[in-house]
C-alpha atoms as a PDB file:
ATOM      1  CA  UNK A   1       0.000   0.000   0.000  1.00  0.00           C
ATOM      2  CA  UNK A   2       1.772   3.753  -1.091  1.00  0.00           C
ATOM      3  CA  UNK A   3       1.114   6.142   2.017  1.00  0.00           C
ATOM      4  CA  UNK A   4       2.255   8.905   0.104  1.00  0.00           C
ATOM      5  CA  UNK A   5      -0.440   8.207  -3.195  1.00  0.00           C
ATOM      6  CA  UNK A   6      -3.356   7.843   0.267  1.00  0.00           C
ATOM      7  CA  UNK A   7      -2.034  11.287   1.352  1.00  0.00           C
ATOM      8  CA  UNK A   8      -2.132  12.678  -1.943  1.00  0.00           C
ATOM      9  CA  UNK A   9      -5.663  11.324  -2.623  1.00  0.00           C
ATOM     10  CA  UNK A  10      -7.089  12.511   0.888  1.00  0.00           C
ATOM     11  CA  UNK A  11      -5.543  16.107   0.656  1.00  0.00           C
ATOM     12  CA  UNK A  12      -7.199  16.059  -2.602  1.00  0.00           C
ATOM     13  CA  UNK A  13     -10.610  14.926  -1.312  1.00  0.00           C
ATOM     14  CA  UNK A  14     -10.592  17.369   1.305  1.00  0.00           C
ATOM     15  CA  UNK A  15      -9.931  20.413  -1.263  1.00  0.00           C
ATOM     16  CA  UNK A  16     -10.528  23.934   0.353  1.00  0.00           C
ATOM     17  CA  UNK A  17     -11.298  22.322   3.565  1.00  0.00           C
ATOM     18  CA  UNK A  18      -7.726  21.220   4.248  1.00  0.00           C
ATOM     19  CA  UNK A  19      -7.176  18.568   7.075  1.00  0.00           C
ATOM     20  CA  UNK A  20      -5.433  18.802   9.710  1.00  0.00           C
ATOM     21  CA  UNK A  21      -2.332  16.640  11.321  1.00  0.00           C
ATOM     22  CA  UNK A  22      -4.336  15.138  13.903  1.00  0.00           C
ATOM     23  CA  UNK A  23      -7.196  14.174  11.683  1.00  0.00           C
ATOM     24  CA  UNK A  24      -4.434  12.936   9.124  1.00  0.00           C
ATOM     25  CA  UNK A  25      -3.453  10.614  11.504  1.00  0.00           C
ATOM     26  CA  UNK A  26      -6.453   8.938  12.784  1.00  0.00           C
ATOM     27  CA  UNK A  27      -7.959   8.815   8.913  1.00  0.00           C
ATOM     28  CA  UNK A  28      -4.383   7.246   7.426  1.00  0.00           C
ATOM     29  CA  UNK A  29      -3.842   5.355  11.131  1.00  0.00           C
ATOM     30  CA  UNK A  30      -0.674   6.162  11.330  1.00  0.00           C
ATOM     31  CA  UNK A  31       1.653   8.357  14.234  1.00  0.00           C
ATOM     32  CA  UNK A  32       2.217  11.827  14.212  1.00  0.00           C
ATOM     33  CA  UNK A  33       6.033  11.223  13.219  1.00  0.00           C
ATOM     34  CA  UNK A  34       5.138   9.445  10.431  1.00  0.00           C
ATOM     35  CA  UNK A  35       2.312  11.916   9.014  1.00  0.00           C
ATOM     36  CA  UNK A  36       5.094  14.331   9.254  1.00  0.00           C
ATOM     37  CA  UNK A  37       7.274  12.167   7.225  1.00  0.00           C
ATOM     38  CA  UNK A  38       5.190  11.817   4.775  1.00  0.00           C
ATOM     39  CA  UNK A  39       3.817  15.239   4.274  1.00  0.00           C
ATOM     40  CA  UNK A  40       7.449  16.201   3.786  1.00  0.00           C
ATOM     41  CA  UNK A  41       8.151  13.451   1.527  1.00  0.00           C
ATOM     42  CA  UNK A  42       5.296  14.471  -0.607  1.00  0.00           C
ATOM     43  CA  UNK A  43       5.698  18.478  -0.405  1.00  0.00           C
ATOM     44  CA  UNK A  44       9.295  17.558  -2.381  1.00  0.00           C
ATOM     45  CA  UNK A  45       8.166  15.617  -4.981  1.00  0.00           C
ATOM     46  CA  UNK A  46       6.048  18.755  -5.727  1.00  0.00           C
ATOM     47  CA  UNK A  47       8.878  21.206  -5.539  1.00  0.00           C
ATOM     48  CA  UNK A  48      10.255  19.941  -9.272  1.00  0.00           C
ATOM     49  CA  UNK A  49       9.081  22.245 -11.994  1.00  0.00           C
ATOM     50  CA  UNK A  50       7.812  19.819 -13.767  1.00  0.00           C
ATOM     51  CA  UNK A  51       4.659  20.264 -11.163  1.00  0.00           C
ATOM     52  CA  UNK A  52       1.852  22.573 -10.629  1.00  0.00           C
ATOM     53  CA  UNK A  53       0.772  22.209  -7.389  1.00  0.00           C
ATOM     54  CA  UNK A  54       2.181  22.006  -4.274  1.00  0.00           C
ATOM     55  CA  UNK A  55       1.529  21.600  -0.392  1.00  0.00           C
ATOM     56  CA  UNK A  56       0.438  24.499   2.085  1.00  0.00           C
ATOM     57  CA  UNK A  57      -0.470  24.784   5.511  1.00  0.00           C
ATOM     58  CA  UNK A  58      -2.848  27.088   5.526  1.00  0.00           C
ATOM     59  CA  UNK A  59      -5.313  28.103   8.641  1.00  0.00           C
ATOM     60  CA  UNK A  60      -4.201  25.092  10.147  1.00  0.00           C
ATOM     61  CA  UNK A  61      -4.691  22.635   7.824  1.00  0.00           C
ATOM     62  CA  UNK A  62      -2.877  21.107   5.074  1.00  0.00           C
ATOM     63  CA  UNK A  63      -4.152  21.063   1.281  1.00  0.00           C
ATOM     64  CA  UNK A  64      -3.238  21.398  -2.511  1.00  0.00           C
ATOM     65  CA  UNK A  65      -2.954  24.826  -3.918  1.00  0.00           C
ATOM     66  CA  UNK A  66      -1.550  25.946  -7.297  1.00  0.00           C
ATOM     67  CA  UNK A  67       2.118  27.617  -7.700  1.00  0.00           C
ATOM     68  CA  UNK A  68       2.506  30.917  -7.323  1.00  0.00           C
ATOM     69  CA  UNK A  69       4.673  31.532 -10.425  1.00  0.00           C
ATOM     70  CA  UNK A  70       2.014  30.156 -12.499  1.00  0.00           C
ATOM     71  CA  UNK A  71      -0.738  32.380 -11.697  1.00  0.00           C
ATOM     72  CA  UNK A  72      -0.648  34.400 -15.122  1.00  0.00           C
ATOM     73  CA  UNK A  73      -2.143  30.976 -16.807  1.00  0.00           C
ATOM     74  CA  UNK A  74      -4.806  30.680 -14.024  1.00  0.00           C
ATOM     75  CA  UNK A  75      -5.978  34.111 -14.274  1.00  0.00           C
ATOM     76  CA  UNK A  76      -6.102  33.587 -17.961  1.00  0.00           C
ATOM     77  CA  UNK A  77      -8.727  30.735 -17.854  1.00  0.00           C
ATOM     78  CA  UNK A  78     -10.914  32.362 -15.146  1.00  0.00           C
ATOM     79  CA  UNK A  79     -11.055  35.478 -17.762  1.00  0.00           C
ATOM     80  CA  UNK A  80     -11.784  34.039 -21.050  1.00  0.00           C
ATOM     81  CA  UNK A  81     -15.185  33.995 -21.958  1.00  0.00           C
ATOM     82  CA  UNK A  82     -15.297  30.978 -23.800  1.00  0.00           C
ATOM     83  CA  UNK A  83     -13.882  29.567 -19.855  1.00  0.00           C
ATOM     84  CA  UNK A  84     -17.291  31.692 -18.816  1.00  0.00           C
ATOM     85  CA  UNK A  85     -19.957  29.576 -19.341  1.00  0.00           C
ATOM     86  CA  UNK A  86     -21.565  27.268 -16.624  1.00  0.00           C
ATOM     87  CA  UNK A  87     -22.511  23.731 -16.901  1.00  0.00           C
ATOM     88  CA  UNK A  88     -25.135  21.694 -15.589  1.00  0.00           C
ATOM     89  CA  UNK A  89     -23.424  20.692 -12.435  1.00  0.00           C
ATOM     90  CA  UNK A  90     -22.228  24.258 -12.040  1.00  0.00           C
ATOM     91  CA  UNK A  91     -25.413  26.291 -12.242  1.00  0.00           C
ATOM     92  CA  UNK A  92     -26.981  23.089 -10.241  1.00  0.00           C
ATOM     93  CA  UNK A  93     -24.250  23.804  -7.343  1.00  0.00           C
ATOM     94  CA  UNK A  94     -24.700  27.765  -7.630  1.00  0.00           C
ATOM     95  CA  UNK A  95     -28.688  27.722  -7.091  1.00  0.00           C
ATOM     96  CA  UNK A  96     -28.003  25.398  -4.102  1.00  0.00           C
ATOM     97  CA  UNK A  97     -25.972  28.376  -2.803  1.00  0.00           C
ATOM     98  CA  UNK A  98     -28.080  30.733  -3.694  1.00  0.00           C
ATOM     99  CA  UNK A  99     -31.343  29.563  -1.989  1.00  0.00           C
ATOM    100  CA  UNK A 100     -29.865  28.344   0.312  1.00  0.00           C
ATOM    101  CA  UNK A 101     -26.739  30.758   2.004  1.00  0.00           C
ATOM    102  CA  UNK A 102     -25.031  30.732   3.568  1.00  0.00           C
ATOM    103  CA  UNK A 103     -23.926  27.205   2.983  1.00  0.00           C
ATOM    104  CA  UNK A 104     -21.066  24.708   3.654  1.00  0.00           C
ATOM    105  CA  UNK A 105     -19.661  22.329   1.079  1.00  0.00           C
ATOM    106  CA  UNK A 106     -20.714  19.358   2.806  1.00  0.00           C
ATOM    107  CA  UNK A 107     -24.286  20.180   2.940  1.00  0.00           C
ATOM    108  CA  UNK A 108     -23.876  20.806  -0.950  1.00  0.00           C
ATOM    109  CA  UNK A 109     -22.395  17.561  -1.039  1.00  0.00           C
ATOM    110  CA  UNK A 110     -25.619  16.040   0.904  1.00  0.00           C
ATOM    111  CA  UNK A 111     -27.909  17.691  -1.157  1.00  0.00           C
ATOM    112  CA  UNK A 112     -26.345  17.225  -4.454  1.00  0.00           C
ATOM    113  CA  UNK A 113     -25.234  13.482  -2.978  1.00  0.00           C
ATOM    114  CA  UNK A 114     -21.989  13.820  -5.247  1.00  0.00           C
ATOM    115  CA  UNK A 115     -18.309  15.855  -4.549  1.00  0.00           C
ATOM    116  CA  UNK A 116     -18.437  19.601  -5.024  1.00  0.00           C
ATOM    117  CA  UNK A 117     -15.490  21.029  -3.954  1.00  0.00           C
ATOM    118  CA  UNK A 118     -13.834  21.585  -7.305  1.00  0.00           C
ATOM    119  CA  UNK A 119     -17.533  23.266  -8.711  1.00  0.00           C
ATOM    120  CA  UNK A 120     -17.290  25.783  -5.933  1.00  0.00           C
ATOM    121  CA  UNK A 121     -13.731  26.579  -6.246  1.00  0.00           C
ATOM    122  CA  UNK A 122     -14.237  27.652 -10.147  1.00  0.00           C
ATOM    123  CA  UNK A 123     -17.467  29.567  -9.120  1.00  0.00           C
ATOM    124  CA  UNK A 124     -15.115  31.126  -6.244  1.00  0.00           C
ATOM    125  CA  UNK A 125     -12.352  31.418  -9.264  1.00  0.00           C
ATOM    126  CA  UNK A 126     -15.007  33.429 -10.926  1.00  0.00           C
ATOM    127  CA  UNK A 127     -16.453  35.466  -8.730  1.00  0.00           C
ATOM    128  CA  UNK A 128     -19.475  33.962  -8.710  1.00  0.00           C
ATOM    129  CA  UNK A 129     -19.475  32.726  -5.127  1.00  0.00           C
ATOM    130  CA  UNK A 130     -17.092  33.546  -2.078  1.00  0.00           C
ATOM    131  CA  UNK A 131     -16.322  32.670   1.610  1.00  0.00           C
ATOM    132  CA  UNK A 132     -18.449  33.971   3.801  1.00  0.00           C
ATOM    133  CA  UNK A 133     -17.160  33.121   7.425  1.00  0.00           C
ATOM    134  CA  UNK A 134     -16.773  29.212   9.281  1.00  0.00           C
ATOM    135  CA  UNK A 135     -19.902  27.463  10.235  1.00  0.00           C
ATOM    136  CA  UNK A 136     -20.708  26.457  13.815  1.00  0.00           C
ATOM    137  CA  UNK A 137     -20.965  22.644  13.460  1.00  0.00           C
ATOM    138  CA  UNK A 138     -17.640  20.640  14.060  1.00  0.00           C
ATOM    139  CA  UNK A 139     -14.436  21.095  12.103  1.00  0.00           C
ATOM    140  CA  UNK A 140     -16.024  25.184  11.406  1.00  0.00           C
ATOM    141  CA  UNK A 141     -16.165  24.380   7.786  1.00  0.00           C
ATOM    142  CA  UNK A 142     -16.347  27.730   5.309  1.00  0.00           C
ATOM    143  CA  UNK A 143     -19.780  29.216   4.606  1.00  0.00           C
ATOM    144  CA  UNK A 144     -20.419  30.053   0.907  1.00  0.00           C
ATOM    145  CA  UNK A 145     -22.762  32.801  -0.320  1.00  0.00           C
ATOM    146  CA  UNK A 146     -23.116  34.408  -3.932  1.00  0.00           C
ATOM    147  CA  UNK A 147     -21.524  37.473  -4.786  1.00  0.00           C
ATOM    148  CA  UNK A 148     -22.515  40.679  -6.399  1.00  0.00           C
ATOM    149  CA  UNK A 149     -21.218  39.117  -9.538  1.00  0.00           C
ATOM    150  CA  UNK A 150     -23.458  36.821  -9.346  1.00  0.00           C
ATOM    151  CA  UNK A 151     -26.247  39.102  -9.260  1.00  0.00           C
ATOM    152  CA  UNK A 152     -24.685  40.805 -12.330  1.00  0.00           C
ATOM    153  CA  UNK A 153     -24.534  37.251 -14.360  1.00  0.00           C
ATOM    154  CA  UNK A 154     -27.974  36.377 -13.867  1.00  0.00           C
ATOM    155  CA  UNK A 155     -29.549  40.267 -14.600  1.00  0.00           C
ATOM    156  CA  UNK A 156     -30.683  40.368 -11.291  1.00  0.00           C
ATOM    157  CA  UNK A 157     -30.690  43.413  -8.763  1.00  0.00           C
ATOM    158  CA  UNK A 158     -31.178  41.591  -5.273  1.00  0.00           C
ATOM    159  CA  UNK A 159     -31.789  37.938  -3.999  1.00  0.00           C
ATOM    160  CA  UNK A 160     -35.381  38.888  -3.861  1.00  0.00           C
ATOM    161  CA  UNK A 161     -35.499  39.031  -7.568  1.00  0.00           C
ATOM    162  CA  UNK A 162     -34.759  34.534  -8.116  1.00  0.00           C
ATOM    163  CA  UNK A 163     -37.601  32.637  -9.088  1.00  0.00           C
ATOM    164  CA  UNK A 164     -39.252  31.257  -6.220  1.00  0.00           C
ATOM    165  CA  UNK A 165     -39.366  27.283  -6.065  1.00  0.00           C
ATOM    166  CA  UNK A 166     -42.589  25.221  -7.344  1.00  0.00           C
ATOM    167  CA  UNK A 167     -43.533  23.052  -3.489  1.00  0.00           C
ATOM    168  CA  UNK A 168     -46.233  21.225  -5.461  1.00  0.00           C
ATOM    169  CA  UNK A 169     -43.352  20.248  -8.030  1.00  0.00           C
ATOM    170  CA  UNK A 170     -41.021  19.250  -5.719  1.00  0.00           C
ATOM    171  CA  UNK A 171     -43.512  17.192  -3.365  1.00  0.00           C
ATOM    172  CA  UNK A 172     -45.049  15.441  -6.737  1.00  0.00           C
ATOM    173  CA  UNK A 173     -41.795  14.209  -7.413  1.00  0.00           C
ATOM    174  CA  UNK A 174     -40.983  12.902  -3.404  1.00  0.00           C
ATOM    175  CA  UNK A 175     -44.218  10.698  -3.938  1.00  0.00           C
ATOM    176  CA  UNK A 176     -42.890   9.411  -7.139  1.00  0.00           C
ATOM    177  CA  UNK A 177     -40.097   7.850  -5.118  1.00  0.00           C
ATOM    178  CA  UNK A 178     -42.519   5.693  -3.105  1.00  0.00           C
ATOM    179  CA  UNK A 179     -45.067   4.721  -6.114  1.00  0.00           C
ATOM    180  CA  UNK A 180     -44.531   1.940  -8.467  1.00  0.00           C
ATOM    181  CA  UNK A 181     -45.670   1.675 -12.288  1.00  0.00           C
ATOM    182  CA  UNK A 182     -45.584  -1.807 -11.606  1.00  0.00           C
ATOM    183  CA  UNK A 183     -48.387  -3.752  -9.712  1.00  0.00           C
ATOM    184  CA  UNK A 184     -48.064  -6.760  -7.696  1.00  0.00           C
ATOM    185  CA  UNK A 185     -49.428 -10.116  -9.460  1.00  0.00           C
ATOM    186  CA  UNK A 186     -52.421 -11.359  -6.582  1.00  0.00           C
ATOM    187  CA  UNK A 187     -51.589 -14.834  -8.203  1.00  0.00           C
ATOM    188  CA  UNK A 188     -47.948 -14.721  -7.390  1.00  0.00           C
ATOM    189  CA  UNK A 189     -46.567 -17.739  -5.366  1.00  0.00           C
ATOM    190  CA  UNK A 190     -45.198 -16.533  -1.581  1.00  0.00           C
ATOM    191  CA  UNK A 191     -41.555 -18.535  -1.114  1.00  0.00           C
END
């Protein structure tokens, strides 16, 4: 089993969030020393060039950002407009955020029931979303609201101004859930 490709893999599950040594240790089950070890080993592999990321410790936490000298080629993307337009999963992650801020990732997550960190770091990339303060519930994840850009994107002058959300709509499709096309044969043999 390669520690160092685990590490590498967690840090990049936990994206903005970071994780801390302690929590390193107890998810990888390993001792401080080594968690150490391995942090190091893995910060110099992405010191060579050759890379574009690297380690920080940042707010107490470790995590992946990008390299400072290659910031020109980031800024780039964010600003081309052909790099402007929002996908599915995108505008799906941003209206969770904007009904419902401010928000942490992991109740994105919940309600989207698939991994958004990367989605809200391009919307954060673009403006379109930013930080706003930790939450209250354990490990004070970050809060994410919209930002004035947003409102800009979408035309609109204030949060009041979003469509408001069909309940009959939404409820029609809960009962779907527990309704079957398919009807139970009174014939059928019990095993």
């Amino acid at each position: 089993m390669n520690k160092l490709g685990i590490l590498e893999g967690i840090l990049f599950v936990v994206g903005d969030e970071g994780i801390n040594l302690k929590n390193l240790c107890e998810v990888m089950n390993i001792s401080l020393d080594e968690a150490k070890e391995l942090l190091l080993k893995l910060k110099e592999s992405y010191e060579n060039d050759a890379r574009g990321i690297r380690i920080s410790y940042l707010g107490d936490a470790f995590k992946l950002t990008t390299k400072e000298c290659h910031k020109e080629y980031y800024q780039k993307l964010v600003e081309n407009p052909e790099a402007n337009t929002l996908s599915p999963s995108s505008l799906e992650v941003l209206a969770i955020i904007a009904y419902n801020q401010p928000i942490t990732r992991i109740e994105i997550d919940t309600m989207r029931g698939v991994s958004s960190g990367h989605i809200i770091r391009r919307l954060v990339a673009k403006g379109l979303v930013k930080e706003a303060g930790k939450s209250k519930m354990p490990g004070r994840p970050n809060l994410y609201r919209t930002t004035s850009d947003f409102l800009d994107y979408f035309g609109l002058s204030s949060l009041n101004e979003l469509p408001e959300i069909e309940e009959e709509q939404i409820e029609d499709e809960e009962s779907e859930l527990f309704t079957s096309i398919y009807k139970e044969d009174e014939n059928e043999v019990e095993l």
